[in-house]
Protein backbone atom coordinates (compact mmCIF):
# COMPACT_ATOMS: atom_id res chain seq x y z
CA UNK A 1 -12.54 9.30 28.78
CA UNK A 2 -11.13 5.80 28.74
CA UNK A 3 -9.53 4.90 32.15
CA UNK A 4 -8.90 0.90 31.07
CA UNK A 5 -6.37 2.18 28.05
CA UNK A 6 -3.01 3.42 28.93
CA UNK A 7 -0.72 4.50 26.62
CA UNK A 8 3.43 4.99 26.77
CA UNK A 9 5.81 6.47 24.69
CA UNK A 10 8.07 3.27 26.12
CA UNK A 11 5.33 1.09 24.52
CA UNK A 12 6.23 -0.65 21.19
CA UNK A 13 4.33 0.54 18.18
CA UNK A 14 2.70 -2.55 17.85
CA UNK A 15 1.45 -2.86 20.60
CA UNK A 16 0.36 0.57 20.93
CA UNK A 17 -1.96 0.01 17.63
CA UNK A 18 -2.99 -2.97 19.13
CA UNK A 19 -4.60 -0.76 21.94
CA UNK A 20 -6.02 1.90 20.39
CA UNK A 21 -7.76 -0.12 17.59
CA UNK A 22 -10.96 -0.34 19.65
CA UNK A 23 -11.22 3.60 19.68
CA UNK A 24 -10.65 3.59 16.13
CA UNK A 25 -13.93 4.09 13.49
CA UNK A 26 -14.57 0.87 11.48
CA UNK A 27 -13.76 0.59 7.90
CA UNK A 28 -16.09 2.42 5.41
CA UNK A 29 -17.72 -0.76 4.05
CA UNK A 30 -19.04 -1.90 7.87
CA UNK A 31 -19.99 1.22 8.48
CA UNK A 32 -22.18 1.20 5.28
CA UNK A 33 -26.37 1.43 6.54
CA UNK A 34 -25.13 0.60 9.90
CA UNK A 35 -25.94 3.74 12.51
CA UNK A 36 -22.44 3.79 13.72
CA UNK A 37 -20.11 7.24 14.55
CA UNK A 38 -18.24 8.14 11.40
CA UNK A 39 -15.57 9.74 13.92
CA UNK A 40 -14.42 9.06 17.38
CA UNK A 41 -12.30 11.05 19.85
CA UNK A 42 -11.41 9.21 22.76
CA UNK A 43 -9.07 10.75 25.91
CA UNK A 44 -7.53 7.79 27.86
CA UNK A 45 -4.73 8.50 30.57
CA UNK A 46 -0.44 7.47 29.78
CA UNK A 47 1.24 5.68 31.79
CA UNK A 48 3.69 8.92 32.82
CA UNK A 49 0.89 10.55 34.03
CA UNK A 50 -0.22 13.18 31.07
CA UNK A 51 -3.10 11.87 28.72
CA UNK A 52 -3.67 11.12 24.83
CA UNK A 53 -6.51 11.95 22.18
CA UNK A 54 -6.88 9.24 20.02
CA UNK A 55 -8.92 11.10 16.88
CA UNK A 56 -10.58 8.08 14.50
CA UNK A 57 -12.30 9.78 11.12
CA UNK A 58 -13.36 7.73 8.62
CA UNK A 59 -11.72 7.92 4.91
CA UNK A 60 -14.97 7.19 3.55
CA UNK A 61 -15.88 11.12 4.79
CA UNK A 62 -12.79 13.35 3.94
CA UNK A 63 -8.72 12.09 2.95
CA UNK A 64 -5.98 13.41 5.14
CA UNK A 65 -6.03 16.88 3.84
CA UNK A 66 -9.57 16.99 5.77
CA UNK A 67 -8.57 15.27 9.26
CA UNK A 68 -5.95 17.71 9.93
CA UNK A 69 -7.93 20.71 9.47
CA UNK A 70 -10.52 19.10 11.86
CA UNK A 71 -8.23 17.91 14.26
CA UNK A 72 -6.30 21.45 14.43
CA UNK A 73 -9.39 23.17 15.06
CA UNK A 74 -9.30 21.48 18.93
CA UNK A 75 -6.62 24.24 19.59
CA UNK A 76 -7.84 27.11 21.97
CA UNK A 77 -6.33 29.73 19.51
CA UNK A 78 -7.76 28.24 16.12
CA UNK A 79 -10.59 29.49 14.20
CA UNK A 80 -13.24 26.86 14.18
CA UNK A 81 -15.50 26.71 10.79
CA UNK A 82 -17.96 24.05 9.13
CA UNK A 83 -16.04 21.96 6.06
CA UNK A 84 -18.33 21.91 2.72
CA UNK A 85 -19.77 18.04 2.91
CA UNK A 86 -21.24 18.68 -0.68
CA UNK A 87 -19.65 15.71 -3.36
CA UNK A 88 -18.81 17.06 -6.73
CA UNK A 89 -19.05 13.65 -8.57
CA UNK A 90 -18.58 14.93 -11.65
CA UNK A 91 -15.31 16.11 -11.38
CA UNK A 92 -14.01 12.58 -10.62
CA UNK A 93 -12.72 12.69 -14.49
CA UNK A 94 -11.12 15.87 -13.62
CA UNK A 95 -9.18 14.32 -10.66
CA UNK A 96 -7.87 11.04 -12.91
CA UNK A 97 -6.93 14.48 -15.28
CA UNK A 98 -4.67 15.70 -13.06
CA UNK A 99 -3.14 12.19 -12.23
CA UNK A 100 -2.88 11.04 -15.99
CA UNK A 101 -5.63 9.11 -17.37
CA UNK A 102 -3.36 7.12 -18.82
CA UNK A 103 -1.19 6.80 -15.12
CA UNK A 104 -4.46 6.33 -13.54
CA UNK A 105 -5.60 3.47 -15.65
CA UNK A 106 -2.00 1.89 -15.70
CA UNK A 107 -2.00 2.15 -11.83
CA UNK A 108 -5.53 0.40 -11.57
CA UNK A 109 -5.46 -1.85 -14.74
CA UNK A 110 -4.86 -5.36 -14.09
CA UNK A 111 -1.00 -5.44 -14.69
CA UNK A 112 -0.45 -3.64 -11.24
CA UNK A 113 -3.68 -6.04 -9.73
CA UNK A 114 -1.31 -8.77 -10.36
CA UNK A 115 1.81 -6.93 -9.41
CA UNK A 116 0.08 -6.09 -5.82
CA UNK A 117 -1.64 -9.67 -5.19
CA UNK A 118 1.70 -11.20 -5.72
CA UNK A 119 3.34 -9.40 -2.84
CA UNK A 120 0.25 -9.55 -0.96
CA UNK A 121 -0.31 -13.59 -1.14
CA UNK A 122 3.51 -14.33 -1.53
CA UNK A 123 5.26 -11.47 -0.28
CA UNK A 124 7.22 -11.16 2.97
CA UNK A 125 5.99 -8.53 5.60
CA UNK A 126 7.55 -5.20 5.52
CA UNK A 127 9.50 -4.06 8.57
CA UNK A 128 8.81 -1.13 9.96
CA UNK A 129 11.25 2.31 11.64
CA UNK A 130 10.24 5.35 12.03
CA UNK A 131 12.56 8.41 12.30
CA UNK A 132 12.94 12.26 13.29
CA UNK A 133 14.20 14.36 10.39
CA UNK A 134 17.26 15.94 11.48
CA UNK A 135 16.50 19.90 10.52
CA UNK A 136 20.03 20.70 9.32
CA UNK A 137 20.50 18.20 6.97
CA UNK A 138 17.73 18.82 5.52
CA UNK A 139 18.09 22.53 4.94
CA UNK A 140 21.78 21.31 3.38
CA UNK A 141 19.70 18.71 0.93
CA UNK A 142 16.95 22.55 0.21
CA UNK A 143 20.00 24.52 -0.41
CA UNK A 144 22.06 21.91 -2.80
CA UNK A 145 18.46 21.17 -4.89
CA UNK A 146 17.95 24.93 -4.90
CA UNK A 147 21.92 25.58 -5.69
CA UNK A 148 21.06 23.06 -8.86
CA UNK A 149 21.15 25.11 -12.14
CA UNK A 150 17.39 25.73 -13.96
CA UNK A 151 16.25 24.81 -10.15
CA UNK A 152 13.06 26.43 -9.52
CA UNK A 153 13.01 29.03 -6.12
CA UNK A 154 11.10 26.80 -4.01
CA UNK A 155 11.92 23.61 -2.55
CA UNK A 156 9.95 22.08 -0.07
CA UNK A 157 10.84 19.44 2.65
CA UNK A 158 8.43 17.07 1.16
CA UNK A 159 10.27 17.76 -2.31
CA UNK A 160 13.54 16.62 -0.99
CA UNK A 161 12.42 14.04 1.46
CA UNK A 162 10.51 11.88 -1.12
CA UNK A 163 13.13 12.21 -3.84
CA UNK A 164 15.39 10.99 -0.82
CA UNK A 165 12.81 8.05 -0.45
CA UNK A 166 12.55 7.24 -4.02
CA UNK A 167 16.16 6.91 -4.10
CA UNK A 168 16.92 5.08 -1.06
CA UNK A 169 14.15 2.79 -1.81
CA UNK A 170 15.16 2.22 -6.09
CA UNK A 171 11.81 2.25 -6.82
CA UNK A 172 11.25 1.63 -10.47
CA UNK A 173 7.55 3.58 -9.41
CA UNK A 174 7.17 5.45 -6.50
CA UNK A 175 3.25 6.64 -6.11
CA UNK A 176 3.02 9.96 -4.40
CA UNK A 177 -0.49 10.61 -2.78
CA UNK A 178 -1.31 14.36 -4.02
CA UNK A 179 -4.38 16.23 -2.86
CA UNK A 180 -5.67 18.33 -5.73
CA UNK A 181 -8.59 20.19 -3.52
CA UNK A 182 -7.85 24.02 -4.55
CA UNK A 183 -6.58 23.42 -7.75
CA UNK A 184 -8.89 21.99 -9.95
CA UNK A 185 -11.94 24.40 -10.67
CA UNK A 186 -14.92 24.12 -8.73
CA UNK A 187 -13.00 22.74 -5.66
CA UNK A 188 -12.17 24.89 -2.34
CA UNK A 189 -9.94 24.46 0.89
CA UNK A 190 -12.87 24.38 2.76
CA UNK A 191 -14.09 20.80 1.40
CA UNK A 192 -14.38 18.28 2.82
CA UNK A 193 -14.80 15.73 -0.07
CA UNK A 194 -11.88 13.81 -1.29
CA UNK A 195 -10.52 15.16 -4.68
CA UNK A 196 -7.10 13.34 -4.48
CA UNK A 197 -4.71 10.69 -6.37
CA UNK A 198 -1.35 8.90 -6.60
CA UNK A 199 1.22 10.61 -8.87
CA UNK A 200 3.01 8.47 -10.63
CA UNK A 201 7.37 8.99 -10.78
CA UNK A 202 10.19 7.15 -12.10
CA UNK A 203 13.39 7.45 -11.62
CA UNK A 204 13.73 10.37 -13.37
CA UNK A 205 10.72 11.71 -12.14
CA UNK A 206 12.09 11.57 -8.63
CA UNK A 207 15.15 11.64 -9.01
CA UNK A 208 15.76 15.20 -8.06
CA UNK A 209 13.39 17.62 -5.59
CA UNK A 210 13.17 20.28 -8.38
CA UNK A 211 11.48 17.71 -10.82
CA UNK A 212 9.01 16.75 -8.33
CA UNK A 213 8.20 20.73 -7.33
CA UNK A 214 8.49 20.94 -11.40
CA UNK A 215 5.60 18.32 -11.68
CA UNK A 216 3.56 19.73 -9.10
CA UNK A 217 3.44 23.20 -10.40
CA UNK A 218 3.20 21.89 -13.88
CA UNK A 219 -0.26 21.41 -15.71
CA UNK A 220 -1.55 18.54 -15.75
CA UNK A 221 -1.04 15.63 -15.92
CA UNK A 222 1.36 15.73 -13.08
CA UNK A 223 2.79 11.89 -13.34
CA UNK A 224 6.84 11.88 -14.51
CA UNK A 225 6.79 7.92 -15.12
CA UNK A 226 7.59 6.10 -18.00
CA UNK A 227 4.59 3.14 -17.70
CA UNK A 228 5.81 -0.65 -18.33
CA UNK A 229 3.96 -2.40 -21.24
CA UNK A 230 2.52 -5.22 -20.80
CA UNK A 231 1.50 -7.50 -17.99
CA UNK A 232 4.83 -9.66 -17.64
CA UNK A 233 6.64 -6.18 -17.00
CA UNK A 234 4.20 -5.05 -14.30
CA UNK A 235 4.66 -8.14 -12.83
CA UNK A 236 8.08 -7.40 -11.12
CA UNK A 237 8.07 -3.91 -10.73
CA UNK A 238 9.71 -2.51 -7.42
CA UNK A 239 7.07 -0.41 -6.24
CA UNK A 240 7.00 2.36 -3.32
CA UNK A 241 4.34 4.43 -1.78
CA UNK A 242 4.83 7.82 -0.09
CA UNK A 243 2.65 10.18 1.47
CA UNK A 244 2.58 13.33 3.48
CA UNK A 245 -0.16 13.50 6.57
CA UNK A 246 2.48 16.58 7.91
CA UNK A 247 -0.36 19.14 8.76
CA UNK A 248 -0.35 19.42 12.38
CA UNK A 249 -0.17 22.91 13.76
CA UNK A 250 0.95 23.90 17.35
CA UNK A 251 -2.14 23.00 19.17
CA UNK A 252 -2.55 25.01 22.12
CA UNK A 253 -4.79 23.55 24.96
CA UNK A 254 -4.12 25.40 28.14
CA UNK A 255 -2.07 23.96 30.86
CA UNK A 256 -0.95 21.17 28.69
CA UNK A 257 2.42 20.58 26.43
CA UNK A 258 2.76 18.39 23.44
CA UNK A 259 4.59 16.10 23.81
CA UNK A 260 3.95 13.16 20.88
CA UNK A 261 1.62 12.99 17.83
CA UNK A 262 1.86 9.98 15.98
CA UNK A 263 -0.27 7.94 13.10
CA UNK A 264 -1.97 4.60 14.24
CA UNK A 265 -1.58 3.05 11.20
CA UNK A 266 -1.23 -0.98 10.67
CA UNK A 267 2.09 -1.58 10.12
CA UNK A 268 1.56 -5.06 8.15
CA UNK A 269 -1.38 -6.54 6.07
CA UNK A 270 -2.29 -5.52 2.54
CA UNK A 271 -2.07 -2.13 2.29
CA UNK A 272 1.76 -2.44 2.76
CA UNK A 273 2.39 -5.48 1.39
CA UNK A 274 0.65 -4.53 -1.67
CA UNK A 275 4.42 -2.53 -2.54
CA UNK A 276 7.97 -3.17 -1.58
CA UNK A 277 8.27 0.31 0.70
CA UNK A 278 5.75 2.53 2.73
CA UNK A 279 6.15 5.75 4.47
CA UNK A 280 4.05 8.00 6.28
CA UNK A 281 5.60 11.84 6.41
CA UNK A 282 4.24 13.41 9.65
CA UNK A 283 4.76 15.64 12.31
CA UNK A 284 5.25 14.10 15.55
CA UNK A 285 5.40 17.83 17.29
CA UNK A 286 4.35 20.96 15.49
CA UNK A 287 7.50 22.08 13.44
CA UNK A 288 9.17 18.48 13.66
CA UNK A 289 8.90 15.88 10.55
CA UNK A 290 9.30 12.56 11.17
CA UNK A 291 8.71 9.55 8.52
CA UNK A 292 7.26 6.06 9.47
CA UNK A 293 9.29 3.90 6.87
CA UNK A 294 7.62 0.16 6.23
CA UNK A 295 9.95 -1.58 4.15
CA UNK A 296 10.62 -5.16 2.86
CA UNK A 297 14.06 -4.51 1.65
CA UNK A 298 15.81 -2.22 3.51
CA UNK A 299 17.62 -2.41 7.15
CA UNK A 300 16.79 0.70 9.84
CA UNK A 301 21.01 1.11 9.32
CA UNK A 302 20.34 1.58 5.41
CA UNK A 303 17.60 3.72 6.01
CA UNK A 304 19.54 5.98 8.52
CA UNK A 305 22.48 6.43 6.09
CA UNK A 306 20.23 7.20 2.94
CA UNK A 307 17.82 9.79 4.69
CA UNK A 308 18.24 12.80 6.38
CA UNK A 309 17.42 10.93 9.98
CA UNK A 310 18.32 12.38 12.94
CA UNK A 311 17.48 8.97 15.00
CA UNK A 312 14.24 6.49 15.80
CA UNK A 313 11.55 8.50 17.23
CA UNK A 314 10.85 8.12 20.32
CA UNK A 315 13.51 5.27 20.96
CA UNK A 316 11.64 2.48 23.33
CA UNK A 317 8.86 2.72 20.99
CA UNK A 318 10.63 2.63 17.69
CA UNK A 319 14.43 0.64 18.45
CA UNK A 320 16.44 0.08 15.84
């Protein structure tokens, strides 16, 4: 328990990650032969008189996938089991398989270095919004992709909200973190290594939700993008990054009512600037989606009238 943090949901964002960077675990390369905690969970009290869990896990142990099944295991009605910590190393190759090893080496071959350094060292910062997914519109945007002839049955929301994204955004490459733990052979729900990559899409790759579920059900290699050749066309390629941290179930922890679950995540710095547009896909209450949008081109206006937004979440702390 932390008594000298308090946290609001009138707070700006900012600040709010400002705050709870203390609680967070350091980056995987400090902790490295250092006997620090590889995860923290800190309780501190808000403002309005309810409390917080701040829940730090290091990348370096398990990707997204893996901090949501630990952090859902804290409800009083969920089934609480050890995660596999065992590394298969050699199916690394297997991973870039699934990717492309021809998307994978584009995406980390020195034409995209230069693209990323560019924006980083020259680049403006992004701005950042974050918005509540307004549930009808979205099941109009599943039904119309569905209604779509040669659509396949399923549509997810993640389907239609990142070829929404793509779209709003005009990225000439939008990367779409994919998690393939489960699907490739020798891998299991239960692990808690990281077996996961970017999928690369174009425009025609994202362009509609049935050719992203089409990729993803696909064999590999899953990437739908077209790759630039050469360095000089790297250079200025309009880049966006998506990915989906929306695992949170309905945790149940008696006497008490959910009322906000949000990422901490560094809203400027390289990992955003390294691409024109950033979004988080989360669940800010179990059953809600919301998307944290970091962009260097777009208005919160723009972003409103592309998307399927319902408004900011949690208005004080995210005002348009």
């Amino acid at each position: 328990m932390n008594d000298n943090l308090k946290l609001s949901e009138a707070m700006p964002y900012g600040e709010m990650v400002k705050l709870v960077s203390g609680a967070k675990v350091p980056q995987g390369r400090k902790l490295l032969n250092k006997p620090l905690a590889v995860s923290k969970m800190t309780v501190v009290p808000t403002i309005e008189g309810g409390f917080a869990v701040i829940f730090s896990l290091s990348h370096t142990i398990t990707n997204g996938s893996g901090y949501y099944q630990i952090l859902n295991m804290l409800s009083a009605d969920a089934t609480v089991f050890a995660m596999d910590t065992k590394r298969r190393d050699d199916l690394r190759d297997r991973v870039n398989e699934y990717m492309g090893k021809k998307h994978y080496a584009y995406l980390n071959g020195a034409g995209m270095l230069f693209n990323a350094l560019g924006k980083v060292l020259f680049g403006k910062e992004p701005t950042p919004y974050c918005f509540i997914v307004d549930d009808e519109k979205l099941k109009a945007l599943r039904a119309e992709a569905k209604a779509k002839p040669g659509a396949p049955e399923k549509i997810s929301a993640n389907d239609v909200l990142t070829s929404s994204y793509g779209k709003v955004c005009g990225s000439r490459m939008l990367i779409m973190a994919a998690d393939f733990k489960g699907r490739i052979d020798g891998t299991k729900l239960e692990d808690a290594a990281q077996y996961h990559a970017g999928m690369l899409l174009d425009e025609q790759g994202y362009g509609e939700p049935a050719s992203i579920r089409n990729a993803l059900t696909g064999p590999p290699p899953l990437s739908r993008c077209a790759i630039p050749s050469g360095c000089c066309a790297s250079m200025g390629l309009k880049v966006g990054l998506i990915t989906s941290w929306a695992a949170l179930k309905d945790l149940q922890i008696p006497g008490c009512m959910l009322k906000l679950h949000t990422p901490c995540e560094q809203t400027t710095g390289m990992v955003v600037k390294g691409q024109e547009d950033t979004c988080i896909v989360f669940n800010p209450r179990p059953g809600k989606i919301a998307m944290l949008c970091m962009s260097k081109t777009l208005s919160g206006a723009e972003l409103m009238a592309g998307l399927p937004f319902e408004g900011p979440l949690a208005p004080k702390m995210w005002p348009l």
